[in-house]
PDB file of N, CA and C in Angstrom:
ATOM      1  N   UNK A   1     -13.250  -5.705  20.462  1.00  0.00           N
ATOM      2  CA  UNK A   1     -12.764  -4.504  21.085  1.00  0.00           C
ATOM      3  C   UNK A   1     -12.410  -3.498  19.990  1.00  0.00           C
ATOM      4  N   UNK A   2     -12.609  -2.048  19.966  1.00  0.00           N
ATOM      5  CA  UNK A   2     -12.842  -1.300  18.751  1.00  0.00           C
ATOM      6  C   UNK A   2     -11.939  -0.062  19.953  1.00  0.00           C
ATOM      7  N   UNK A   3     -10.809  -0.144  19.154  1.00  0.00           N
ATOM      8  CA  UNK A   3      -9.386   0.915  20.236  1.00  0.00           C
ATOM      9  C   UNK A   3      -9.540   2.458  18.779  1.00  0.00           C
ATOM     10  N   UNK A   4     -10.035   3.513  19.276  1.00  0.00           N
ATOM     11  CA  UNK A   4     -10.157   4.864  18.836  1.00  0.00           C
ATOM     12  C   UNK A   4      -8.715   5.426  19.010  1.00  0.00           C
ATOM     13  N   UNK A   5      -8.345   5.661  18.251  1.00  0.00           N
ATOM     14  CA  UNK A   5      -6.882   6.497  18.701  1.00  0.00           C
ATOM     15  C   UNK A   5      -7.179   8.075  17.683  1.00  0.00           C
ATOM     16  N   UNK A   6      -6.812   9.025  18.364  1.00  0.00           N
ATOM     17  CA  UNK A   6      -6.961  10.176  17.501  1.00  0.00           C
ATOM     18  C   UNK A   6      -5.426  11.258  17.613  1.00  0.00           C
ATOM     19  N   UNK A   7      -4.409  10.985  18.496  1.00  0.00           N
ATOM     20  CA  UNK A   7      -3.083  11.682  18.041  1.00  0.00           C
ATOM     21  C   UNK A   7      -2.607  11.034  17.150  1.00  0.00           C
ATOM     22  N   UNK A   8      -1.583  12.098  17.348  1.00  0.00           N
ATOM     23  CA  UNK A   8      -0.344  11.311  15.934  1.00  0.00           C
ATOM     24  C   UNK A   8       0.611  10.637  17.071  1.00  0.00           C
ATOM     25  N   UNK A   9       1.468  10.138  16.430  1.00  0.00           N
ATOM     26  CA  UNK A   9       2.533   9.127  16.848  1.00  0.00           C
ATOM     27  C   UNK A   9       3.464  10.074  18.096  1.00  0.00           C
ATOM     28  N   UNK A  10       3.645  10.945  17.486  1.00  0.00           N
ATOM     29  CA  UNK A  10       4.640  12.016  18.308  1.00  0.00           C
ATOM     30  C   UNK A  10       3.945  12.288  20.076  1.00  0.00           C
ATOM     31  N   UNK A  11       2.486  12.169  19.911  1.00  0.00           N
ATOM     32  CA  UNK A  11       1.845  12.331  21.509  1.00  0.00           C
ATOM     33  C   UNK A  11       1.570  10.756  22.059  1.00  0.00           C
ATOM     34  N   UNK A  12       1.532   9.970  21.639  1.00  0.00           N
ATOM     35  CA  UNK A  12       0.975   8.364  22.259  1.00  0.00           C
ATOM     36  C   UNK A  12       2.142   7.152  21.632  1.00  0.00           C
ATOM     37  N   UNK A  13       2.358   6.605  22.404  1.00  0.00           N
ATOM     38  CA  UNK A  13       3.362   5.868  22.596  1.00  0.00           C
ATOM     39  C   UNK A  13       2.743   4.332  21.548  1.00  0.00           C
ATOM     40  N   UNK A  14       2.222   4.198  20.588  1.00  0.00           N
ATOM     41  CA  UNK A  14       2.014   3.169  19.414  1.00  0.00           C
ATOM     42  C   UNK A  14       2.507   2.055  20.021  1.00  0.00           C
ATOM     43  N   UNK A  15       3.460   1.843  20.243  1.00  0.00           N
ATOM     44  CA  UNK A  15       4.077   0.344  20.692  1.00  0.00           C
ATOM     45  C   UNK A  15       3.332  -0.058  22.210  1.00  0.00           C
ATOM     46  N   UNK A  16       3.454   0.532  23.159  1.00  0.00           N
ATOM     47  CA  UNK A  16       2.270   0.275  24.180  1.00  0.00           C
ATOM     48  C   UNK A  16       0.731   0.326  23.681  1.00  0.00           C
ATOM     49  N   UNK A  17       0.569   0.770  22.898  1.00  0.00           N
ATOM     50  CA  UNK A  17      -1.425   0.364  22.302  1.00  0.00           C
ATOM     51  C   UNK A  17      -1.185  -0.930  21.552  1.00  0.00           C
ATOM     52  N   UNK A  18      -0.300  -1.011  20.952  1.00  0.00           N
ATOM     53  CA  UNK A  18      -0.359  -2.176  19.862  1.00  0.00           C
ATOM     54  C   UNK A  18       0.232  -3.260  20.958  1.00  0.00           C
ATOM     55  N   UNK A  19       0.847  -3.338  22.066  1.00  0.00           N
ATOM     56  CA  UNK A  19       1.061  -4.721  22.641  1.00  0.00           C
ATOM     57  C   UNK A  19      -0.390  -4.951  23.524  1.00  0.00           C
ATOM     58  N   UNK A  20      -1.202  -3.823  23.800  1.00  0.00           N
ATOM     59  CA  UNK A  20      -2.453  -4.727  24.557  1.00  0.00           C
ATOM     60  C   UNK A  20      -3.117  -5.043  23.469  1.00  0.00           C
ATOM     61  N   UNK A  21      -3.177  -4.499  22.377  1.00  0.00           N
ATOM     62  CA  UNK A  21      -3.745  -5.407  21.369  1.00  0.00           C
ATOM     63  C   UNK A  21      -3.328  -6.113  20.709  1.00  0.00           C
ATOM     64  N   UNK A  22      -2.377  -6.529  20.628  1.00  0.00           N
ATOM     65  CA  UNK A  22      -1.345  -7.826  20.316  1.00  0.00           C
ATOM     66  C   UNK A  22      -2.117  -8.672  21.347  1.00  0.00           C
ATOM     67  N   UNK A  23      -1.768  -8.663  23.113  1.00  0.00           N
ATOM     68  CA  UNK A  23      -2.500  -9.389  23.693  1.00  0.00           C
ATOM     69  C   UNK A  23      -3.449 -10.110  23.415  1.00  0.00           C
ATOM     70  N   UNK A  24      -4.669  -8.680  23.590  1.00  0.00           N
ATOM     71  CA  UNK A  24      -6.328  -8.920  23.487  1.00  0.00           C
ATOM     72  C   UNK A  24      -6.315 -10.277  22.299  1.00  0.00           C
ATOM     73  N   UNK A  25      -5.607  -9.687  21.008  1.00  0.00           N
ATOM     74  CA  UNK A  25      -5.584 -10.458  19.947  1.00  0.00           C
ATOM     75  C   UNK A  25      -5.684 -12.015  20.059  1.00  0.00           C
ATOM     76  N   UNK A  26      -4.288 -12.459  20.722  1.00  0.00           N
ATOM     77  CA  UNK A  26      -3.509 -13.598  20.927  1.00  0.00           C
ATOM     78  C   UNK A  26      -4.604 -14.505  22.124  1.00  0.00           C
ATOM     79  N   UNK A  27      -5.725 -13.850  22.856  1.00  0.00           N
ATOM     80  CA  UNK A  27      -6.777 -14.293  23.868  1.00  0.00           C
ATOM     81  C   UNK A  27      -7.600 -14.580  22.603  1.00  0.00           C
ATOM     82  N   UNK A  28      -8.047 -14.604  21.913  1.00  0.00           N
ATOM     83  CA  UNK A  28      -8.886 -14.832  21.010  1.00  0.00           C
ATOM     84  C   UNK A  28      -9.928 -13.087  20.639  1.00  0.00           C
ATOM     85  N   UNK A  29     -10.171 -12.453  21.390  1.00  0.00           N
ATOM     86  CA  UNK A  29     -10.221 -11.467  20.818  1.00  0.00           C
ATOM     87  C   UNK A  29     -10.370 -10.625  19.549  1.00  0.00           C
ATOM     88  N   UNK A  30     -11.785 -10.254  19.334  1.00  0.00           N
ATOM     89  CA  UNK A  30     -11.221  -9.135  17.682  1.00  0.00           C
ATOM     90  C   UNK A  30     -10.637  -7.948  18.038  1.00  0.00           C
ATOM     91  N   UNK A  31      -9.991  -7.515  17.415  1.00  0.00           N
ATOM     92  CA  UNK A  31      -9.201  -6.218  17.917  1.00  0.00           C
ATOM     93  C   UNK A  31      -9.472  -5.215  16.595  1.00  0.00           C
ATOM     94  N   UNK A  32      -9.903  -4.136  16.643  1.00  0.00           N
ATOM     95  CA  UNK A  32     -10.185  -3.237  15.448  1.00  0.00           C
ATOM     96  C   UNK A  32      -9.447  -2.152  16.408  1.00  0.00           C
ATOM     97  N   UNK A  33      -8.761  -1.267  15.158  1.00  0.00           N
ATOM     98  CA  UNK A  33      -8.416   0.279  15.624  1.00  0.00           C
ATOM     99  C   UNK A  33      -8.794   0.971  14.478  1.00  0.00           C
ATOM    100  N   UNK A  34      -9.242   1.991  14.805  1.00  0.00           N
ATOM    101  CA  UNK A  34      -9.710   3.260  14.125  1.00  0.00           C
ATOM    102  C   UNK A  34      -9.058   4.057  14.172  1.00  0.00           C
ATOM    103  N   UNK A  35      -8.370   4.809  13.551  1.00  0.00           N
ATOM    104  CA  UNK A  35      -7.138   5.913  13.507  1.00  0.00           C
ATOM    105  C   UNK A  35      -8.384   7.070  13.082  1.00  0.00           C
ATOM    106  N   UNK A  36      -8.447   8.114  14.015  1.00  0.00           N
ATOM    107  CA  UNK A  36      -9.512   9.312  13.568  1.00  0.00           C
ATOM    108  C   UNK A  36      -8.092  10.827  13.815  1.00  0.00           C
ATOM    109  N   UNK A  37      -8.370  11.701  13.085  1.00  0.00           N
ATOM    110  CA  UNK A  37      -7.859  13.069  13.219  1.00  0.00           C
ATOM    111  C   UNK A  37      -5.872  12.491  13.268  1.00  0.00           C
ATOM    112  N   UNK A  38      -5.301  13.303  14.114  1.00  0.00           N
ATOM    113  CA  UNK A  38      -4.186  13.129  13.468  1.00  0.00           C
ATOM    114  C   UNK A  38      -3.414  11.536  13.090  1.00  0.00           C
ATOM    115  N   UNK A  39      -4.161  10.731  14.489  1.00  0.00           N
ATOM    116  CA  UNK A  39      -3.801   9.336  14.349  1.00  0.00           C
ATOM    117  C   UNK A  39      -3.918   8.749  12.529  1.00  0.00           C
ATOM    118  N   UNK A  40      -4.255   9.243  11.791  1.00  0.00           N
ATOM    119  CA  UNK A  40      -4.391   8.788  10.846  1.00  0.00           C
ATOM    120  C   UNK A  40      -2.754   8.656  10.196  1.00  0.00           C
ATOM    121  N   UNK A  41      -2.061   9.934  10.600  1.00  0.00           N
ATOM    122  CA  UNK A  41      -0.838   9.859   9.830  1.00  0.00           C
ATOM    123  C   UNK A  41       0.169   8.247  10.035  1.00  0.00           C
ATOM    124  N   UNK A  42      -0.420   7.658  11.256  1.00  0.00           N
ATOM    125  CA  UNK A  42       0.363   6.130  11.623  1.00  0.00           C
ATOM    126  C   UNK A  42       0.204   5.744  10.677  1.00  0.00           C
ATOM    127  N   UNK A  43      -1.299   5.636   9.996  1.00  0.00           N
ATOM    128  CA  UNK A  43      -1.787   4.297   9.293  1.00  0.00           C
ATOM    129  C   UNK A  43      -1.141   4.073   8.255  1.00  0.00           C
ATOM    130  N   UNK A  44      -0.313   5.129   7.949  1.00  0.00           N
ATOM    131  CA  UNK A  44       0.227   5.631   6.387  1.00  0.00           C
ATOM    132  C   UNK A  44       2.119   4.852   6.242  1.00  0.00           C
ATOM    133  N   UNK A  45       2.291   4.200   7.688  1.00  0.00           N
ATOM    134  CA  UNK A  45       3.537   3.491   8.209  1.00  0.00           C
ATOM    135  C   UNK A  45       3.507   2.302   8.218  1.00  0.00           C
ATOM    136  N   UNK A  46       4.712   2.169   6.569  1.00  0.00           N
ATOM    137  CA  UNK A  46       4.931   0.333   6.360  1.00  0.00           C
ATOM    138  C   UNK A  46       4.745  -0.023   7.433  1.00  0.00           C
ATOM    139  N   UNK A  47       6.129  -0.223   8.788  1.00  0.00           N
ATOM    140  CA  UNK A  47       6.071  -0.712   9.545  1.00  0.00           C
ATOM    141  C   UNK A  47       4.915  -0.880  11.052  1.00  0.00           C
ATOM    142  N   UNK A  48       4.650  -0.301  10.764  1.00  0.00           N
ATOM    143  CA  UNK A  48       2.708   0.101  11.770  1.00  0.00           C
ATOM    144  C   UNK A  48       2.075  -0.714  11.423  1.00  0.00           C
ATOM    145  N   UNK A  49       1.995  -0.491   9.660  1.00  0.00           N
ATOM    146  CA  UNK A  49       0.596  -1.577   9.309  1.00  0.00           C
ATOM    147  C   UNK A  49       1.096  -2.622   9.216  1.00  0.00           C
ATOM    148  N   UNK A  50       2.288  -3.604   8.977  1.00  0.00           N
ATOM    149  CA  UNK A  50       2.780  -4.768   9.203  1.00  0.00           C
ATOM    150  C   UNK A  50       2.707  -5.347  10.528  1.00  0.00           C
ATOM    151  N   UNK A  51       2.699  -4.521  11.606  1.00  0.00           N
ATOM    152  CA  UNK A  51       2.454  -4.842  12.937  1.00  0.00           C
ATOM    153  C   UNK A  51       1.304  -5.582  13.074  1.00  0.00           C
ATOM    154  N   UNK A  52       0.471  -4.427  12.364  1.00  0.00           N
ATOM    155  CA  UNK A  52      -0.915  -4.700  12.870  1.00  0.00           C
ATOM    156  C   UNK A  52      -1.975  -5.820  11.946  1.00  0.00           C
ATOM    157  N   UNK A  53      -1.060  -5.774  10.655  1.00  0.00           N
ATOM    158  CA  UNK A  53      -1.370  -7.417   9.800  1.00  0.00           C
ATOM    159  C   UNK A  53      -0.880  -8.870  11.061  1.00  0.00           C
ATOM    160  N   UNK A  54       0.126  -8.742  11.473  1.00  0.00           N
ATOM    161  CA  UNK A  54       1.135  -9.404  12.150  1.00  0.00           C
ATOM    162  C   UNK A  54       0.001  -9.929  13.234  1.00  0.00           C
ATOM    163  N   UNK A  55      -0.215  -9.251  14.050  1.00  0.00           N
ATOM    164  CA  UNK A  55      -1.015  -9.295  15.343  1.00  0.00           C
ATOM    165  C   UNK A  55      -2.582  -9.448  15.246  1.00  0.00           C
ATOM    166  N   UNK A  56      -2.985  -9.708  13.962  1.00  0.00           N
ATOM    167  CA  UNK A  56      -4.276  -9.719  13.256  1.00  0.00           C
ATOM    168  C   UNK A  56      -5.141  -8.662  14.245  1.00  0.00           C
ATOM    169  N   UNK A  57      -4.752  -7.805  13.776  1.00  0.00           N
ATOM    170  CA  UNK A  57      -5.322  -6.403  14.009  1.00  0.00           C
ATOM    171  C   UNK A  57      -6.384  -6.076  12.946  1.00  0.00           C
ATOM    172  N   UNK A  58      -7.532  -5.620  12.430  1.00  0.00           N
ATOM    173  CA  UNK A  58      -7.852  -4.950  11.681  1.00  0.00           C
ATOM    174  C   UNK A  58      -7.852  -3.154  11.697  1.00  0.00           C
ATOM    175  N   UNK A  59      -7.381  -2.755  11.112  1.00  0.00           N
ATOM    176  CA  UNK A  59      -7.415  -1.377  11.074  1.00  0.00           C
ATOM    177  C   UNK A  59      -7.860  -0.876  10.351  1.00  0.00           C
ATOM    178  N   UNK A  60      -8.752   0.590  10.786  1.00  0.00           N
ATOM    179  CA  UNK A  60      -9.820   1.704  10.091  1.00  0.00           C
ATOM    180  C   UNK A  60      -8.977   3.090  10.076  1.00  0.00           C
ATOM    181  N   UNK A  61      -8.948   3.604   9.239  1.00  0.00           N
ATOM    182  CA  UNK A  61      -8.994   5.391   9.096  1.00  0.00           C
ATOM    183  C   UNK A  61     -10.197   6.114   8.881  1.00  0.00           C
ATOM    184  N   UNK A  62     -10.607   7.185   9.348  1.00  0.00           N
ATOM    185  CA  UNK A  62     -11.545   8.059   8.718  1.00  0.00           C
ATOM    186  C   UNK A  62     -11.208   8.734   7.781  1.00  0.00           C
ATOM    187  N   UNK A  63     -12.209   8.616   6.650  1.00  0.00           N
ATOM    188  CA  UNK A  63     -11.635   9.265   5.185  1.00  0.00           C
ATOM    189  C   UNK A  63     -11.500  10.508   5.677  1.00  0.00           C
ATOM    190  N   UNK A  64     -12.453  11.187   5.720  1.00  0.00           N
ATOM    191  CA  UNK A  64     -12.463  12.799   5.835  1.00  0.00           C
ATOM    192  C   UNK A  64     -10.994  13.524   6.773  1.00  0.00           C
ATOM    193  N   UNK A  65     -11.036  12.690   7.784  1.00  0.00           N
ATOM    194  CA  UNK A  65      -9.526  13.331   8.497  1.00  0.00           C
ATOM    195  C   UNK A  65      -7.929  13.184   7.445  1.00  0.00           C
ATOM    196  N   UNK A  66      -8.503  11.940   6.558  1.00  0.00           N
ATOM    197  CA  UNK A  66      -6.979  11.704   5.634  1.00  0.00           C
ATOM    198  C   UNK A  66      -6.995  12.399   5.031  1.00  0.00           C
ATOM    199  N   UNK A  67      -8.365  12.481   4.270  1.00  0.00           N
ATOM    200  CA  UNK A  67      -7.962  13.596   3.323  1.00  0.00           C
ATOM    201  C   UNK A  67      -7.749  15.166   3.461  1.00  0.00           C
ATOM    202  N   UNK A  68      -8.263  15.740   4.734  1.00  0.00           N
ATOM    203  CA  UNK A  68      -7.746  16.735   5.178  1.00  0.00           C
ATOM    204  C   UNK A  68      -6.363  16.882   5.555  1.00  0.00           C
ATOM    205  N   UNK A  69      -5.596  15.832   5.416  1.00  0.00           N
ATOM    206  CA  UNK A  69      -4.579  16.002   5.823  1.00  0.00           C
ATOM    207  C   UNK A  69      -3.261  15.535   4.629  1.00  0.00           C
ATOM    208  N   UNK A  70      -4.376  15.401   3.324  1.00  0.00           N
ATOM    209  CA  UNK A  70      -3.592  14.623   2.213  1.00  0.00           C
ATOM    210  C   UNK A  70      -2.901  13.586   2.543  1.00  0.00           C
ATOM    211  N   UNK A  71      -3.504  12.722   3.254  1.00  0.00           N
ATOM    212  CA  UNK A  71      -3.458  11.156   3.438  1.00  0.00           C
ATOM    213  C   UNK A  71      -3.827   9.835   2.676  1.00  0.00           C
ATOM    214  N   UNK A  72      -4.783  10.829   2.111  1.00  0.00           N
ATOM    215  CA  UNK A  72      -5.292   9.366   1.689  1.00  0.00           C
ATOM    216  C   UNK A  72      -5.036   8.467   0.655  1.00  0.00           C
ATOM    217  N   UNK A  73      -4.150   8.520  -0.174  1.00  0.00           N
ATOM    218  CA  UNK A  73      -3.501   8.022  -1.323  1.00  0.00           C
ATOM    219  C   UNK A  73      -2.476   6.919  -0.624  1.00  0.00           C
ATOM    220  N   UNK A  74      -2.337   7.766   0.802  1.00  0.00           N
ATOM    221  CA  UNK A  74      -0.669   7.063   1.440  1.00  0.00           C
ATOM    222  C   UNK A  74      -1.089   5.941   2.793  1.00  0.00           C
ATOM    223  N   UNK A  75      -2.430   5.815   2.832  1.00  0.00           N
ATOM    224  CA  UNK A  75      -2.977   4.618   3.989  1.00  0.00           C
ATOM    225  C   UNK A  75      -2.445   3.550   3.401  1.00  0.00           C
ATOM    226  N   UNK A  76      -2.137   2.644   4.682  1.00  0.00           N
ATOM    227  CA  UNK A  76      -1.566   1.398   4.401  1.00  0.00           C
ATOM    228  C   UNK A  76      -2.637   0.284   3.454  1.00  0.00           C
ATOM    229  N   UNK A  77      -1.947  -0.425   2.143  1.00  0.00           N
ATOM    230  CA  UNK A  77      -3.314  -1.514   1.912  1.00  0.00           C
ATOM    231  C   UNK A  77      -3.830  -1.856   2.446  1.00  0.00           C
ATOM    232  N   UNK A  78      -3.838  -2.510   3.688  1.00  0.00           N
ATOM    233  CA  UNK A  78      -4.865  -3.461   4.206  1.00  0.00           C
ATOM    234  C   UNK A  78      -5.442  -2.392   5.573  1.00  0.00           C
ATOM    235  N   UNK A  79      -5.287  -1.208   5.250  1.00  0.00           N
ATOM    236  CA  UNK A  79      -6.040  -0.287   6.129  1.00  0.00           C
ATOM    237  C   UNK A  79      -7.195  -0.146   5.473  1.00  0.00           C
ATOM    238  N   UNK A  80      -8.385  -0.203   6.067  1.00  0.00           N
ATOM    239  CA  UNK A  80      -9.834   0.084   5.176  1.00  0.00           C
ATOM    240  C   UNK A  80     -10.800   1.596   5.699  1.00  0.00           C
ATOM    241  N   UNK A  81     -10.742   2.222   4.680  1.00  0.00           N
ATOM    242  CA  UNK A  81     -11.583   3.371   4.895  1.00  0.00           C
ATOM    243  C   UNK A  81     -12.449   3.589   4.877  1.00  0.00           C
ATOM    244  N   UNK A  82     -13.242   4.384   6.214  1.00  0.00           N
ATOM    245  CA  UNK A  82     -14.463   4.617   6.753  1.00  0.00           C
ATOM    246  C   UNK A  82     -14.827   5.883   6.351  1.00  0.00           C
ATOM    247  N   UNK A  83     -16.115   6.506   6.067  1.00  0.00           N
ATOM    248  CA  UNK A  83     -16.686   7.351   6.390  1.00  0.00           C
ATOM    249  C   UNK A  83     -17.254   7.480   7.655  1.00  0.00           C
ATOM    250  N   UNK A  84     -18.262   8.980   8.125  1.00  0.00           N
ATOM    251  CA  UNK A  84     -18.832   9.080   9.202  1.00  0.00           C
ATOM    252  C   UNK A  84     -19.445   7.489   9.622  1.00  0.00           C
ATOM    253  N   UNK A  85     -20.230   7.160   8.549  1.00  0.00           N
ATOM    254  CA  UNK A  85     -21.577   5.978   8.477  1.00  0.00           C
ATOM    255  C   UNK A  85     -20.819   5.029   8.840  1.00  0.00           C
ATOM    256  N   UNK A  86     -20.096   4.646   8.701  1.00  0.00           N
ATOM    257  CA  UNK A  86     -18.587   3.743   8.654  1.00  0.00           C
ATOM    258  C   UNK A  86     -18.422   3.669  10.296  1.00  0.00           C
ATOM    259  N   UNK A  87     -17.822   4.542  10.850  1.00  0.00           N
ATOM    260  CA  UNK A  87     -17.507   5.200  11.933  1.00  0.00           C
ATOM    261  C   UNK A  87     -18.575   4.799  12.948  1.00  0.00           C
ATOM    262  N   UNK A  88     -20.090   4.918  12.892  1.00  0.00           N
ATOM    263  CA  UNK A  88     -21.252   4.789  13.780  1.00  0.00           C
ATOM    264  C   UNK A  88     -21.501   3.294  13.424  1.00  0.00           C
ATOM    265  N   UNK A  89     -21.469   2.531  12.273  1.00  0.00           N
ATOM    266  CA  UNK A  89     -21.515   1.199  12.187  1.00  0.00           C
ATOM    267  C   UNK A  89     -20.637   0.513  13.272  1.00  0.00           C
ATOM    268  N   UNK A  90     -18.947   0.672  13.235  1.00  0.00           N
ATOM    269  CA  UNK A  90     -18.084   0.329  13.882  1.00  0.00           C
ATOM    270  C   UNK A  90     -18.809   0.234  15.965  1.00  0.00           C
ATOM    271  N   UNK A  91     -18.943   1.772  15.885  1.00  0.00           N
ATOM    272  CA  UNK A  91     -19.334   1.958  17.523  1.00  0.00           C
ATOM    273  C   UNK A  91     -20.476   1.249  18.324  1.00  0.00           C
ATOM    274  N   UNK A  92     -21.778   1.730  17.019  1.00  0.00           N
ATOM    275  CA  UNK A  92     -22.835   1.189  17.738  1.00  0.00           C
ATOM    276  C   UNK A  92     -23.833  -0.181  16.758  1.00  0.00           C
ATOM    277  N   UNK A  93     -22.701  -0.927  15.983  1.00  0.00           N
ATOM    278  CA  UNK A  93     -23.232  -2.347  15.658  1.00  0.00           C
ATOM    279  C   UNK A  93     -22.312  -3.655  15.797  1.00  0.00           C
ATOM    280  N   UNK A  94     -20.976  -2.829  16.002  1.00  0.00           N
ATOM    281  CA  UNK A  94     -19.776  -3.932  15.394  1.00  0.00           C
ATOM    282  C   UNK A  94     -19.288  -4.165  16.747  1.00  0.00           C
ATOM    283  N   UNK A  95     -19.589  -3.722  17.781  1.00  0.00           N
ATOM    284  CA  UNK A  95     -18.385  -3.371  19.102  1.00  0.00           C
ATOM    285  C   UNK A  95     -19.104  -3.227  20.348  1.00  0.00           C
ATOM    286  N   UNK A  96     -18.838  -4.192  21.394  1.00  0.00           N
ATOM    287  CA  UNK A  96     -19.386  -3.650  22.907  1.00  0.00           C
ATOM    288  C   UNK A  96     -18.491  -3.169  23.397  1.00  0.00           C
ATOM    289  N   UNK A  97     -16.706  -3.526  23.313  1.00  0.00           N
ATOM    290  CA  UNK A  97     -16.114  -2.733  23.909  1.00  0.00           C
ATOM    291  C   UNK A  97     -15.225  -2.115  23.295  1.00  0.00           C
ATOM    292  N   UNK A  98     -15.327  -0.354  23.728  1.00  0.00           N
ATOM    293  CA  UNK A  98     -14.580   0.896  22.937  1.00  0.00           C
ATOM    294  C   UNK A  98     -13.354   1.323  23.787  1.00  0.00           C
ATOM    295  N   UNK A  99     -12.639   1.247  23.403  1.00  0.00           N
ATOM    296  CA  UNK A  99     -11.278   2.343  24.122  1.00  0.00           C
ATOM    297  C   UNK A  99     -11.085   3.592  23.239  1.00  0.00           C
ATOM    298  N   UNK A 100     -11.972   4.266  24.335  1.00  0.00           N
ATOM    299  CA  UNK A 100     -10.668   5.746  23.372  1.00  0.00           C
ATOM    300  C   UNK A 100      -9.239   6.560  23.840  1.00  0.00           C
ATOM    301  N   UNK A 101      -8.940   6.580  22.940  1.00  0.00           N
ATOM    302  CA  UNK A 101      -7.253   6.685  23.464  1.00  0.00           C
ATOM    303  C   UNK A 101      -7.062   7.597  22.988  1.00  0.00           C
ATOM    304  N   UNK A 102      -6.963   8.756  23.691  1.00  0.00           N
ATOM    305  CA  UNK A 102      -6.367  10.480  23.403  1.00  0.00           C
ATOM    306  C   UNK A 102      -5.657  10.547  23.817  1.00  0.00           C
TER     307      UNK A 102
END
């Protein structure tokens, strides 16, 4: 399951996305999130990315949105950064099912 999130923290409630994927997880489940456009500023949160180590989450940022936003120095370690190519690998090789969450 490949969960798209693109606000920041301040519009979407993080703790309700991260318990269905805590769930999904805990079913056996892969769980990937992609933080695109402002969602990126989460990824950059000790406590976010410990969650999402925690809940064996893997998590993605898009470079280009971090660094537009001078992010990218401040993504969590075990957050891994995508380009576009990155981004279309994820959707249409890695994933049958997408949530996007605006």
């Amino acid at each position: 399951m490949l969960i798209i999130l693109s606000k920041s923290q301040s519009v979407n409630d993080y703790n309700s996305i991260l318990k269905i994927a805590e769930k999904a997880s805990e079913k056996g489940e892969k769980v990937v999130i992609l933080h695109i456009q402002d969602a990126c500023i989460v990824a950059t949160l000790d406590e976010y990315c410990k969650r999402l180590a925690e809940g064996r989450i893997d998590a993605y940022v898009l470079s280009g949105d971090c660094e537009a936003r001078g992010l990218l120095e401040k993504v969590g370690r075990d957050v891994k950064i995508v380009d576009y190519k990155g981004w279309v690998r994820l959707v249409m090789k890695e994933h049958d099912k997408i949530i996007s969450w605006s």
